[in-house]
N, C-alpha and C. Protein backbone atom coordinates (compact mmCIF):
# COMPACT_ATOMS: atom_id res chain seq x y z
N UNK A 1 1.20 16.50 -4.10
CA UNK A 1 1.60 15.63 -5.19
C UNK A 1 1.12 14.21 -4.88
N UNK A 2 0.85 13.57 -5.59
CA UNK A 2 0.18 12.11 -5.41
C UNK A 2 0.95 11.09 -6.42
N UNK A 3 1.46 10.37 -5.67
CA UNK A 3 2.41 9.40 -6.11
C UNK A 3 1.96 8.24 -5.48
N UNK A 4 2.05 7.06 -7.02
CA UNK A 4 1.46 5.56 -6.82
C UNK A 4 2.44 4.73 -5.95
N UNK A 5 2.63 4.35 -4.82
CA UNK A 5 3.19 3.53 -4.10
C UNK A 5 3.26 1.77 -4.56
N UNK A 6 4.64 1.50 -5.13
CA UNK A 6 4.69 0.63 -6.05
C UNK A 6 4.75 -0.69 -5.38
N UNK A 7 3.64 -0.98 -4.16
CA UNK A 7 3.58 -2.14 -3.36
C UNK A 7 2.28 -2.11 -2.99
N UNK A 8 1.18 -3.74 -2.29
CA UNK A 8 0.44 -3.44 -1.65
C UNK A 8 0.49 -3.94 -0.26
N UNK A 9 1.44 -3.69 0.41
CA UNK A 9 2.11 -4.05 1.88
C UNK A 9 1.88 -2.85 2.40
N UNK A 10 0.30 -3.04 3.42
CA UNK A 10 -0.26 -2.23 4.42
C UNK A 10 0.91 -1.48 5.38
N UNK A 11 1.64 -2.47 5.62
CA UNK A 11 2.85 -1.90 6.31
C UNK A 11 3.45 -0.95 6.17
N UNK A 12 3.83 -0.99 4.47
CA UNK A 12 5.46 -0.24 3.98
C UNK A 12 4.07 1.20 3.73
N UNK A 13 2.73 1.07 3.52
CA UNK A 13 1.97 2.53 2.94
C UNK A 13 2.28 3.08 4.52
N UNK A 14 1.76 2.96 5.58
CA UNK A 14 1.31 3.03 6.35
C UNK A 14 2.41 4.45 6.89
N UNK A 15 3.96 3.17 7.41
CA UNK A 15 5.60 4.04 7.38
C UNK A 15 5.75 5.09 6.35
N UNK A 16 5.63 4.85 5.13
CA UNK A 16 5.91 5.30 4.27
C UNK A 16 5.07 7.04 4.35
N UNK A 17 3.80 6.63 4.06
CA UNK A 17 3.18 7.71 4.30
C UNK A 17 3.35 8.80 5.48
N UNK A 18 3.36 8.46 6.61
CA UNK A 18 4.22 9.00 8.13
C UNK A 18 4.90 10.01 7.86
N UNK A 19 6.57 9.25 6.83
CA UNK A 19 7.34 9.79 7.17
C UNK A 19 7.25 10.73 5.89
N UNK A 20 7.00 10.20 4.92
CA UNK A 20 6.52 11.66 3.76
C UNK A 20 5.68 12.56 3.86
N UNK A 21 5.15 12.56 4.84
CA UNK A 21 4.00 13.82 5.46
C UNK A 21 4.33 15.05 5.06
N UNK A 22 5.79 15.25 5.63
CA UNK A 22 6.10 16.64 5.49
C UNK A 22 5.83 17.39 4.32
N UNK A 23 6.15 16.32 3.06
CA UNK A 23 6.31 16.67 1.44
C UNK A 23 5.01 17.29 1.40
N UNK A 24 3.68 16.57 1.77
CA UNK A 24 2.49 17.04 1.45
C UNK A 24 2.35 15.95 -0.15
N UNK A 25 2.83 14.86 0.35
CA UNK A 25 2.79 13.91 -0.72
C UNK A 25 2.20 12.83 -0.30
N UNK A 26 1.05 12.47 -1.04
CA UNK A 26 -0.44 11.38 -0.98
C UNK A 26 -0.01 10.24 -1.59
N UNK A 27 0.83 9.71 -0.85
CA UNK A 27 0.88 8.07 -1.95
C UNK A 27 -0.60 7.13 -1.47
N UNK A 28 -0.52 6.60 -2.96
CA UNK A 28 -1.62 5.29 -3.06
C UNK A 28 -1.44 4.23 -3.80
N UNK A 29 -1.62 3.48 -2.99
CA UNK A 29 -1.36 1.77 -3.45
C UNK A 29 -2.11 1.62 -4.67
N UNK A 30 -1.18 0.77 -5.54
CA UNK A 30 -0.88 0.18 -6.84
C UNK A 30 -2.50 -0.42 -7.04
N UNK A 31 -3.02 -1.04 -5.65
CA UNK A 31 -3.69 -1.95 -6.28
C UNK A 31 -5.09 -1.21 -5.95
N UNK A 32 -4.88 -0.07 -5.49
CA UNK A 32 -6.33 0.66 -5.16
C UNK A 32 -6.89 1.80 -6.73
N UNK A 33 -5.34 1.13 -7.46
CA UNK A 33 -5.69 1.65 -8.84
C UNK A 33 -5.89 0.58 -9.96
N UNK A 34 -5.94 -0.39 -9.46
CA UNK A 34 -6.14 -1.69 -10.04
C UNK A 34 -4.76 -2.53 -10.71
N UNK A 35 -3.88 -1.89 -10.09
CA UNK A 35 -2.07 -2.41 -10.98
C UNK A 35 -2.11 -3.47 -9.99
N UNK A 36 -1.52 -4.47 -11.00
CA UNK A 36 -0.85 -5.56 -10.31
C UNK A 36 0.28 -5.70 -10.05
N UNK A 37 0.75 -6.55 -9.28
CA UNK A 37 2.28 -6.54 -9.07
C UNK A 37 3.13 -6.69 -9.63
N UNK A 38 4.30 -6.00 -10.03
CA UNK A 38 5.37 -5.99 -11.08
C UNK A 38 6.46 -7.54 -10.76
N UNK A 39 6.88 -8.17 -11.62
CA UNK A 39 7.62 -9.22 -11.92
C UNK A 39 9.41 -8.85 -11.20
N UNK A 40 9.71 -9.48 -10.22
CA UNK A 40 11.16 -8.52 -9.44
C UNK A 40 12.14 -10.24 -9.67
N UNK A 41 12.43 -10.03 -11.15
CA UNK A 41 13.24 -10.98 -10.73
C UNK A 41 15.06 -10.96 -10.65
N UNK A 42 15.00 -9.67 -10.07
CA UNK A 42 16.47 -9.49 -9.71
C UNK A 42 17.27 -9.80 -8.79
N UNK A 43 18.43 -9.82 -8.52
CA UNK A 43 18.80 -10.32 -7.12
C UNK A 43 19.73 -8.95 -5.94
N UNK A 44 19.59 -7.76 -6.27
CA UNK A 44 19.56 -6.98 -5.38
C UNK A 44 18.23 -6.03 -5.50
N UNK A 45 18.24 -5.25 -4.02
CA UNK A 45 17.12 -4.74 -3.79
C UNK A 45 16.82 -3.33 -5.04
N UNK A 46 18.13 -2.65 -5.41
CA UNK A 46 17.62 -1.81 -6.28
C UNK A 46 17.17 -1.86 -7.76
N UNK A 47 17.56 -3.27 -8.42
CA UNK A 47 17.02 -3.32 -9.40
C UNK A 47 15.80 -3.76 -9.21
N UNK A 48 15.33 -4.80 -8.30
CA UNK A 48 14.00 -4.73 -8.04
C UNK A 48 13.06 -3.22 -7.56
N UNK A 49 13.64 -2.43 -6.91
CA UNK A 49 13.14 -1.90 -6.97
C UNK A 49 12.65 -0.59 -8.10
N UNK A 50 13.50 0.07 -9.06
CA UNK A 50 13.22 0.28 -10.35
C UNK A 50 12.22 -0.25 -10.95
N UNK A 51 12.41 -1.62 -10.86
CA UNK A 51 11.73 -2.39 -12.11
C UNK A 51 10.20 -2.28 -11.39
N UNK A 52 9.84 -2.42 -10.03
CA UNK A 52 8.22 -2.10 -9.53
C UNK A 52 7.91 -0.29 -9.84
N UNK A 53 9.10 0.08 -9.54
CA UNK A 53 8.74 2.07 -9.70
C UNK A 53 8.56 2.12 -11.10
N UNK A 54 8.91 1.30 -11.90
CA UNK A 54 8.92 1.46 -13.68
C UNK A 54 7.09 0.83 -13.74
N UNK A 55 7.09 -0.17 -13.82
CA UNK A 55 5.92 -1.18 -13.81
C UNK A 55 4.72 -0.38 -13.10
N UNK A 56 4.76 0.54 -12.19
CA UNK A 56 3.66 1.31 -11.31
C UNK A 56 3.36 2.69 -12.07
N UNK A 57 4.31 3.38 -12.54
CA UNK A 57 4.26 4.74 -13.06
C UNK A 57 3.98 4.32 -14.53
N UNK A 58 4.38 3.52 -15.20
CA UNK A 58 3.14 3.02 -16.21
C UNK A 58 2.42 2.75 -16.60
N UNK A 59 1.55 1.99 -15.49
CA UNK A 59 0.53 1.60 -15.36
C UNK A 59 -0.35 2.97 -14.79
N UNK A 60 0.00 3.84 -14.07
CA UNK A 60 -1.10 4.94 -13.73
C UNK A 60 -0.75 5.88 -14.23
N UNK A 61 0.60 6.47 -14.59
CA UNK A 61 0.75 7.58 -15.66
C UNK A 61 1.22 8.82 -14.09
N UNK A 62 1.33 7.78 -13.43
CA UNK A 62 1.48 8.79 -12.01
C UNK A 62 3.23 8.75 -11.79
N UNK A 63 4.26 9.87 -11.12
CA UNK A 63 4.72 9.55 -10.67
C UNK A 63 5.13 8.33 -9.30
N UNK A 64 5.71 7.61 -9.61
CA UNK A 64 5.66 6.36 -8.48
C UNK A 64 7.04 6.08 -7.64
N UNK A 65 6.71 5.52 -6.55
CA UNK A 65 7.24 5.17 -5.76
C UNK A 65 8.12 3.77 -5.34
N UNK A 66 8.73 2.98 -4.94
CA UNK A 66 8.85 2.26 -4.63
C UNK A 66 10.07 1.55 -3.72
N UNK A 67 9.29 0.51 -2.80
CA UNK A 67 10.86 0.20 -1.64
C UNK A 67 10.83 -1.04 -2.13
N UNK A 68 11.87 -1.86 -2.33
CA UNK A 68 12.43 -3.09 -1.87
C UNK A 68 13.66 -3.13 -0.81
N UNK A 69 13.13 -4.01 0.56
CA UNK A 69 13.75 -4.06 1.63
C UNK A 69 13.41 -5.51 1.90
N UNK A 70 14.93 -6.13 2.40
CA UNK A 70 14.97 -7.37 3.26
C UNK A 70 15.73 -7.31 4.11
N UNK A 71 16.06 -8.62 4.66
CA UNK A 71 16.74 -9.07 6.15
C UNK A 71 18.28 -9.42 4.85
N UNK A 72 19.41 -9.09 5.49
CA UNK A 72 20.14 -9.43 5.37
C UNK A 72 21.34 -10.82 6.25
N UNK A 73 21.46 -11.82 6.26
CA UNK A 73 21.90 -12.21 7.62
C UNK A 73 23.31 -12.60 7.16
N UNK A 74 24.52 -11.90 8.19
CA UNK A 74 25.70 -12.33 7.61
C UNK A 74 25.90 -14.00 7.59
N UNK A 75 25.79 -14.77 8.72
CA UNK A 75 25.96 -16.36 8.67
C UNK A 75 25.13 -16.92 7.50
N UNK A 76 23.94 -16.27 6.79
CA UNK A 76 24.23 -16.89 5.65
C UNK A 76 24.47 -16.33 3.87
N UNK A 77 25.56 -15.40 4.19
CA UNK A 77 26.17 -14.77 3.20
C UNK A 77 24.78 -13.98 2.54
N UNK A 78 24.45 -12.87 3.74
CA UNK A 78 23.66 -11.64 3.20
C UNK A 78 22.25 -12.46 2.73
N UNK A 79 22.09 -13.96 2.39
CA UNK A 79 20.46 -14.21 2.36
C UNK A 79 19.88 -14.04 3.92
N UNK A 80 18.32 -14.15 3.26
CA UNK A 80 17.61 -14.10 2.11
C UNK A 80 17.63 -12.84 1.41
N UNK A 81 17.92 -11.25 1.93
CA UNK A 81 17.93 -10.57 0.85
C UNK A 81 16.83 -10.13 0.38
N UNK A 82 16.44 -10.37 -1.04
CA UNK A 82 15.93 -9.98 -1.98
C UNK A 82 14.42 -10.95 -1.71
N UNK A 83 15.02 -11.90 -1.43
CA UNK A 83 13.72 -12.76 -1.22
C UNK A 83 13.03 -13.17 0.15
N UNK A 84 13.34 -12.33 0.89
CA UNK A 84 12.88 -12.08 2.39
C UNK A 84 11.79 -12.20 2.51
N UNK A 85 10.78 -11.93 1.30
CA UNK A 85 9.16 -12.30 1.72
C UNK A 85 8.84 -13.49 1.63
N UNK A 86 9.78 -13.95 0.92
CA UNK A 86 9.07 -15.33 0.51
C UNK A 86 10.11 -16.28 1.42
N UNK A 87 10.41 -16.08 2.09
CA UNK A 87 12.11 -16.79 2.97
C UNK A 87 11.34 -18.09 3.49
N UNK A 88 10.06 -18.50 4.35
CA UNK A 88 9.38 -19.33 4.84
C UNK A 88 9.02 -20.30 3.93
N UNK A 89 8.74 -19.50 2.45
CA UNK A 89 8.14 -21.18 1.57
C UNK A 89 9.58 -22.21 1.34
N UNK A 90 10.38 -21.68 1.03
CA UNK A 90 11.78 -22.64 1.54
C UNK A 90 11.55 -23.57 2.25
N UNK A 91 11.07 -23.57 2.81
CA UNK A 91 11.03 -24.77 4.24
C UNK A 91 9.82 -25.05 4.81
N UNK A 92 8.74 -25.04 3.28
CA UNK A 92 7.60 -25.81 3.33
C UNK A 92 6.52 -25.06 4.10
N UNK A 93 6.32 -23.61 4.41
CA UNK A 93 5.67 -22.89 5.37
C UNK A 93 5.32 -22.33 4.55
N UNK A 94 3.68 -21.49 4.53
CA UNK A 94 3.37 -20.61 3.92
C UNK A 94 3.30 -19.62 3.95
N UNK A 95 3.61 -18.70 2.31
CA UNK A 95 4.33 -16.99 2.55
C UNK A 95 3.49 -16.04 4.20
N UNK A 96 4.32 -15.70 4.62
CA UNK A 96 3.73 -14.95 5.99
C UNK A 96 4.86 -14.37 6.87
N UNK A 97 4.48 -13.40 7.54
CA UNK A 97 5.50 -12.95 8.13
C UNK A 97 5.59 -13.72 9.62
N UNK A 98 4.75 -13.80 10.30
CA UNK A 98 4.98 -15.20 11.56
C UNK A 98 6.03 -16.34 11.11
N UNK A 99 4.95 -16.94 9.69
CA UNK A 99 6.11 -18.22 9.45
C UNK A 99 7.27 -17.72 8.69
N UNK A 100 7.95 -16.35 8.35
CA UNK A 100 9.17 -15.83 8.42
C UNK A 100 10.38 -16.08 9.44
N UNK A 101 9.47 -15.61 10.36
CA UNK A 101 10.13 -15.43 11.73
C UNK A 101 10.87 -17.00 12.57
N UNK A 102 9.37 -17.72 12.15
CA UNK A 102 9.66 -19.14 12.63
C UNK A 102 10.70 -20.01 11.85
N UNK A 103 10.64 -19.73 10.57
CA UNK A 103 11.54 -20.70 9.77
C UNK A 103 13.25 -20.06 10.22
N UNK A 104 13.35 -18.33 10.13
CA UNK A 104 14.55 -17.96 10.19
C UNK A 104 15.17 -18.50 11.83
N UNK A 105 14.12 -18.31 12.91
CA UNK A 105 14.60 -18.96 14.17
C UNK A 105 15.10 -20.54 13.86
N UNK A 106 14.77 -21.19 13.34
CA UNK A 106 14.55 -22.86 12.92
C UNK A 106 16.30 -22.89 12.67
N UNK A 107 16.43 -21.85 11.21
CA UNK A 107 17.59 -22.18 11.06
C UNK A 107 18.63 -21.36 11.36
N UNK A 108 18.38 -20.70 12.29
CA UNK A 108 19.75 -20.03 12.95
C UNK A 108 19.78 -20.41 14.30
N UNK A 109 19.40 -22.00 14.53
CA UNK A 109 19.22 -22.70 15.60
C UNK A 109 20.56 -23.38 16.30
N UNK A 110 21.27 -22.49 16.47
CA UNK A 110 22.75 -23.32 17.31
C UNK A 110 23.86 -22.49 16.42
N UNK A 111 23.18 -21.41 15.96
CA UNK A 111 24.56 -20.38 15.45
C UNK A 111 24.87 -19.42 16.24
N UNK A 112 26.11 -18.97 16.69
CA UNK A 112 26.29 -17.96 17.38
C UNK A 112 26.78 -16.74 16.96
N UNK A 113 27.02 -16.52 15.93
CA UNK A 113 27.37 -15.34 15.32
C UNK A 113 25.60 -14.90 14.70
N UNK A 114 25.12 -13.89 15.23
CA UNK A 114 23.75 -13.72 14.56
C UNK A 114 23.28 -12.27 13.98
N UNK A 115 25.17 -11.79 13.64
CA UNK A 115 24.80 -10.61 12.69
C UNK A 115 23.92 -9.99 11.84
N UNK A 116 23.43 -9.55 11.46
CA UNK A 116 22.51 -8.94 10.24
C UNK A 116 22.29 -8.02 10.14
N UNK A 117 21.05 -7.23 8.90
CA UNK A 117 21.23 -5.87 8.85
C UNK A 117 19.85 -5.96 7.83
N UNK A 118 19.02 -4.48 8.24
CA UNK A 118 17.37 -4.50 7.29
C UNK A 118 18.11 -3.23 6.42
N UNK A 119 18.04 -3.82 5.67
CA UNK A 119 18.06 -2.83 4.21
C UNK A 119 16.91 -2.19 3.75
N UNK A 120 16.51 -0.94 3.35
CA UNK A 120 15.73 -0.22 2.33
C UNK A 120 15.85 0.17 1.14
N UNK A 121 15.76 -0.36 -0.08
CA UNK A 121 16.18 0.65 -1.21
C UNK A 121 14.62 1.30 -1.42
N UNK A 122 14.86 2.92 -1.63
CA UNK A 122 13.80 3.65 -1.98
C UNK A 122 13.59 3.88 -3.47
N UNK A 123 13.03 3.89 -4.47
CA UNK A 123 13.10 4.45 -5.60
C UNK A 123 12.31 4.89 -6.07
N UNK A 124 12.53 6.33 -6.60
CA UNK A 124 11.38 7.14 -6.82
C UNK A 124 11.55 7.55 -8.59
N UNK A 125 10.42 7.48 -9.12
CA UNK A 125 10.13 7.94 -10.92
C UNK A 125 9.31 9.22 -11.05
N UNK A 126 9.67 10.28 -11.51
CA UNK A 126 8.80 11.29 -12.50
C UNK A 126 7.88 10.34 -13.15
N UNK A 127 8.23 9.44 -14.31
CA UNK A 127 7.49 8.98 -15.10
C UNK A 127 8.30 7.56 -15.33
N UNK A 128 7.19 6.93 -16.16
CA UNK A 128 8.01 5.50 -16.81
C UNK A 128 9.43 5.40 -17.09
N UNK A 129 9.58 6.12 -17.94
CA UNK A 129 10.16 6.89 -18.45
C UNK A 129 11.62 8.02 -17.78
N UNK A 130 11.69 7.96 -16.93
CA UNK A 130 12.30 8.90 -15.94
C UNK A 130 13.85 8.15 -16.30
N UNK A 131 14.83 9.41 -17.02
CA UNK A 131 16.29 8.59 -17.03
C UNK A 131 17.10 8.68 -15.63
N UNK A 132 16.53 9.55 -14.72
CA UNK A 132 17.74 10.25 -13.44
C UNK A 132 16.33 9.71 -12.53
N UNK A 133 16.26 7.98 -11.87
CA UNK A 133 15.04 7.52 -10.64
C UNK A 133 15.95 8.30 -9.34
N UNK A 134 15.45 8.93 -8.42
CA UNK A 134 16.17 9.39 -6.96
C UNK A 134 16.07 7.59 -6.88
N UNK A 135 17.09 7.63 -5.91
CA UNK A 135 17.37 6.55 -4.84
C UNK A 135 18.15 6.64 -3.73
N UNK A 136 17.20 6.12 -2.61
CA UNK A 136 17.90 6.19 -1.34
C UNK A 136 17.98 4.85 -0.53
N UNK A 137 19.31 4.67 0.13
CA UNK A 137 18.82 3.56 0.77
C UNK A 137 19.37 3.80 2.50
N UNK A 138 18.81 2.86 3.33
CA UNK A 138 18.80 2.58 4.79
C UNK A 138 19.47 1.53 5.05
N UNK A 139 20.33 1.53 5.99
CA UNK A 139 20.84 -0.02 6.21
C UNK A 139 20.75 0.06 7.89
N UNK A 140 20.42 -0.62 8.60
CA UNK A 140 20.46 -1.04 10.26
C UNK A 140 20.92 -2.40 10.49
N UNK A 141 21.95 -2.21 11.51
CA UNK A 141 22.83 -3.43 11.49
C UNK A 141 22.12 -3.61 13.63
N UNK A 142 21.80 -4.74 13.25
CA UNK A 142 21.82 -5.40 15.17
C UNK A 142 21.71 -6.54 14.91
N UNK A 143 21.08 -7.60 15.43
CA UNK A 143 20.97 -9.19 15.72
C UNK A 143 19.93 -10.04 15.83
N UNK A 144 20.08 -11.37 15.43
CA UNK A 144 18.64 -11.73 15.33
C UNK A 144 18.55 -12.37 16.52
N UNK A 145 17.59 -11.86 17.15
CA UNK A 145 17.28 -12.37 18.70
C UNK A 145 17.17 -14.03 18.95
N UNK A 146 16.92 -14.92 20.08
CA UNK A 146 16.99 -15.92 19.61
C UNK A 146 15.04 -16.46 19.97
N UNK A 147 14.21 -15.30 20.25
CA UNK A 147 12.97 -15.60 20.22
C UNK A 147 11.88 -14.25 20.40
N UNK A 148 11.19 -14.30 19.52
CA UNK A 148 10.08 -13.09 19.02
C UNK A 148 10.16 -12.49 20.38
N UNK A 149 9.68 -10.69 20.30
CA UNK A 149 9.74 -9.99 21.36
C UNK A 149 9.24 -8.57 20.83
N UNK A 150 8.26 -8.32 21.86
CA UNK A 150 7.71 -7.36 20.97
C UNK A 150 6.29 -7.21 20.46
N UNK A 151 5.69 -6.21 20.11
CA UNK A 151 4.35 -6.44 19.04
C UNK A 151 3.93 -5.44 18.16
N UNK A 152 4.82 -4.49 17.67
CA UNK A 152 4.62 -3.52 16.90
C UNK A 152 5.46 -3.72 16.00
N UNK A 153 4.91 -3.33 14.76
CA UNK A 153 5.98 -3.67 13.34
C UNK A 153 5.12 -4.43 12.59
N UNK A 154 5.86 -5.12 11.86
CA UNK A 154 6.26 -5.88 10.99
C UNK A 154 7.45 -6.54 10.34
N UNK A 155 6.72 -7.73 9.93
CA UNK A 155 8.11 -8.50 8.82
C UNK A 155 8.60 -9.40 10.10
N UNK A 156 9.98 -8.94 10.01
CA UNK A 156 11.11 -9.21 10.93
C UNK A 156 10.99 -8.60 12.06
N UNK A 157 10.63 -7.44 12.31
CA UNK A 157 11.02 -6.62 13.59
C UNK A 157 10.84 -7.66 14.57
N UNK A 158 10.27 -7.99 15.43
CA UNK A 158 10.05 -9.08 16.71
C UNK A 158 11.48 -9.74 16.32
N UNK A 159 12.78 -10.29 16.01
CA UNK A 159 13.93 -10.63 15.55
C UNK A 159 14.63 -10.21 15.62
N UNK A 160 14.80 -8.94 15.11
CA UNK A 160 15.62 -7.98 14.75
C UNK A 160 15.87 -6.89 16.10
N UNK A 161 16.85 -7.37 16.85
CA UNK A 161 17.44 -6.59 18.12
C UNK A 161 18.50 -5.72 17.66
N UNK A 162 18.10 -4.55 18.01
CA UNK A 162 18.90 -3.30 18.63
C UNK A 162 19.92 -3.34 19.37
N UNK A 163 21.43 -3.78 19.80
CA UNK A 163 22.52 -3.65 20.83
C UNK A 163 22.04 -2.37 21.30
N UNK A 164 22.20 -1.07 20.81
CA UNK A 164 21.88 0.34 20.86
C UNK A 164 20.63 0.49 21.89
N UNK A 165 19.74 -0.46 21.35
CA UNK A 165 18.62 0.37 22.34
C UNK A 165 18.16 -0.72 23.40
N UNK A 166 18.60 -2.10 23.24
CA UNK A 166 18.70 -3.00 23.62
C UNK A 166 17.29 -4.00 23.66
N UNK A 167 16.65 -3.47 22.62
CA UNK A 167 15.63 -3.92 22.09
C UNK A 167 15.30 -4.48 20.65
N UNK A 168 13.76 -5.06 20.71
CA UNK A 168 13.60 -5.00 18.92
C UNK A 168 13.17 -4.29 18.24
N UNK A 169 12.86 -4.18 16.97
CA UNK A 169 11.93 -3.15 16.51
C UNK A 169 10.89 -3.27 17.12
N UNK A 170 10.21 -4.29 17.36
CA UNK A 170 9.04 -5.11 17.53
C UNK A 170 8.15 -4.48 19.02
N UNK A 171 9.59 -4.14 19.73
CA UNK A 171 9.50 -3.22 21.52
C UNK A 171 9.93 -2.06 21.32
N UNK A 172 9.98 -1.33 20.06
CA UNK A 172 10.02 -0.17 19.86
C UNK A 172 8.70 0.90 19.52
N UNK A 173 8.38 1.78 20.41
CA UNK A 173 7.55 2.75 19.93
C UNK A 173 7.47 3.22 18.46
N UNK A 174 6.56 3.06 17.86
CA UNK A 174 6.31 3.32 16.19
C UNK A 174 6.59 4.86 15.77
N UNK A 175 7.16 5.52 16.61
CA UNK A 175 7.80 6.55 16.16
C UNK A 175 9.22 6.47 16.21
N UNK A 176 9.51 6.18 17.44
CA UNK A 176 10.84 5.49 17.34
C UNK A 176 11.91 4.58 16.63
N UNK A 177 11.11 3.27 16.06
CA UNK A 177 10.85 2.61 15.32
C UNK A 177 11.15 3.81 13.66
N UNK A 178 10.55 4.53 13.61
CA UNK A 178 10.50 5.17 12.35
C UNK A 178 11.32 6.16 12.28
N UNK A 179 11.89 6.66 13.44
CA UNK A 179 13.10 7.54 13.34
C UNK A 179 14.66 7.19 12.97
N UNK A 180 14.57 5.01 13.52
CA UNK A 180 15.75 4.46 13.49
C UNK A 180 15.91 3.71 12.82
N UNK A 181 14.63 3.44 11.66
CA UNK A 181 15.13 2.17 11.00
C UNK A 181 15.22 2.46 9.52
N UNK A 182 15.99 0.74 9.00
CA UNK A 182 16.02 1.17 7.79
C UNK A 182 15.18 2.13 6.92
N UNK A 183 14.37 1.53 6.73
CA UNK A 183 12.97 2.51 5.85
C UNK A 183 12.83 4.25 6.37
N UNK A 184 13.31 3.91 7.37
CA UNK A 184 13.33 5.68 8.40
C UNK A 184 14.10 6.31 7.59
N UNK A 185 15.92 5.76 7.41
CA UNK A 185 16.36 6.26 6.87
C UNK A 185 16.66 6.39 5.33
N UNK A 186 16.08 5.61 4.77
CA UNK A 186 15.60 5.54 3.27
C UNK A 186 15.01 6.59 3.09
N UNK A 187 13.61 7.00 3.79
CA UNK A 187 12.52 7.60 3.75
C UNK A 187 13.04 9.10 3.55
N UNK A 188 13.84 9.26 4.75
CA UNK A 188 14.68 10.96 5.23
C UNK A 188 15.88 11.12 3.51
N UNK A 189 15.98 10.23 3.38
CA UNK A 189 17.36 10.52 2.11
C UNK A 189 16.14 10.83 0.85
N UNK A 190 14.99 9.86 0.90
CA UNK A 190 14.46 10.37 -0.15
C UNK A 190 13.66 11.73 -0.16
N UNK A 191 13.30 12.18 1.04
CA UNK A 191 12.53 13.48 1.07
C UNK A 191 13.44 14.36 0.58
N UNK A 192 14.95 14.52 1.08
CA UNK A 192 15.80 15.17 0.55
C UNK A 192 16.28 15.54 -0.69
N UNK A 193 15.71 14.40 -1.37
CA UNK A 193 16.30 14.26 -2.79
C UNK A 193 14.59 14.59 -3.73
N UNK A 194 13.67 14.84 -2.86
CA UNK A 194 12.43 15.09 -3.83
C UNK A 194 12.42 16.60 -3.16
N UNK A 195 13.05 16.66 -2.29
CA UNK A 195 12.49 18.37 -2.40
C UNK A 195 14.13 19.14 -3.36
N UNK A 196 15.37 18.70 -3.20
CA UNK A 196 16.07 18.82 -4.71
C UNK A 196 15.75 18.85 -5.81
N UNK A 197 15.57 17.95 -6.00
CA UNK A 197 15.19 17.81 -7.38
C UNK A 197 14.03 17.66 -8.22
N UNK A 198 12.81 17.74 -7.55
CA UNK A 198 11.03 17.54 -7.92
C UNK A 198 10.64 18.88 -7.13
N UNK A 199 10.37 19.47 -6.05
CA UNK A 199 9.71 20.05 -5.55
C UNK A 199 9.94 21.75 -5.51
């Protein structure tokens, strides 16, 4: 089955694809079909994410895919959230995941509570059109380190410490990494729910 992956973040195809192997399901980026990026101006991750799985499966007529996932940080009441990619232009840096990392260190500079948690919402469409989208989501709760560590990943991971494994994503083996994290477990709820109910 070949389903349009409703992002063009090398990253999220890369995981994504991995862990949907099993399905025997070929996702392909939005923009290798010429779709542009859908308009997310919601403020949790699952209506954004709908609204890109709506915007992608219309545009190719394909069943589609789609994650919206951010950093959650409790000290500052669950932001950035929704707007986790763009968290760095805030504070005059340009969109990137380095100057992510740098701006969120900047300002969680002398806090000691450094709770947080990476969210996944998965959402998957039959069609535009689709009244019943599957959705799954991932949540991983550890801490934001107080300096990058690591070199595998993306986003956040180099930040984002493990108590559990006593690491980051970032010093986690990319299988490992994909067995424990949010998107891991997004990924596993949605295979479940496409071989239910699609396959």
């Amino acid at each position: 089955m070949k389903i349009v992956l409703a992002s063009n973040n090398a990253g999220k195809l890369t995981e994504l694809q991995a862990m949907l192997a099993p399905l025997g399901v070929t996702l392909v980026k939005q923009a290798d079909l010429g779709i542009g990026e859908a308009e997310e101006p919601f403020r949790t991750f699952v209506e954004n994410a709908l609204a890109k799985a709506r915007h992608a499966s219309l545009a190719s007529g394909l069943p589609a895919l789609a994650d919206d996932a951010g950093l959650c940080v409790d000290a500052f009441g669950g932001l950035p959230g929704v707007d986790t990619a763009f968290y760095a232009t805030q504070f005059g840096y340009a969109k990137g995941d380095d100057n992510n990392v740098r701006a969120l260190l900047e300002q969680m500079a002398g806090i000691t509570a450094r709770r947080a948690a990476m969210v996944s919402t998965l959402v998957a469409l039959r069609s535009a059109d689709d009244p019943e989208p599957l959705i799954a989501v991932g949540r991983v709760s550890g801490e934001i380190s107080t300096e990058p560590r690591g070199s595998n990943g993306f986003g956040f991971d180099p930040v984002m410490f493990l108590p559990s494994f006593g690491k980051t994503f970032a010093e986690l083996p990319v299988e490992v990494k994909n067995a424990n994290s949010h998107r891991g477990m997004a990924a596993r709820q949605m295979m479940a729910l496409m071989r239910e109910r699609w396959l």
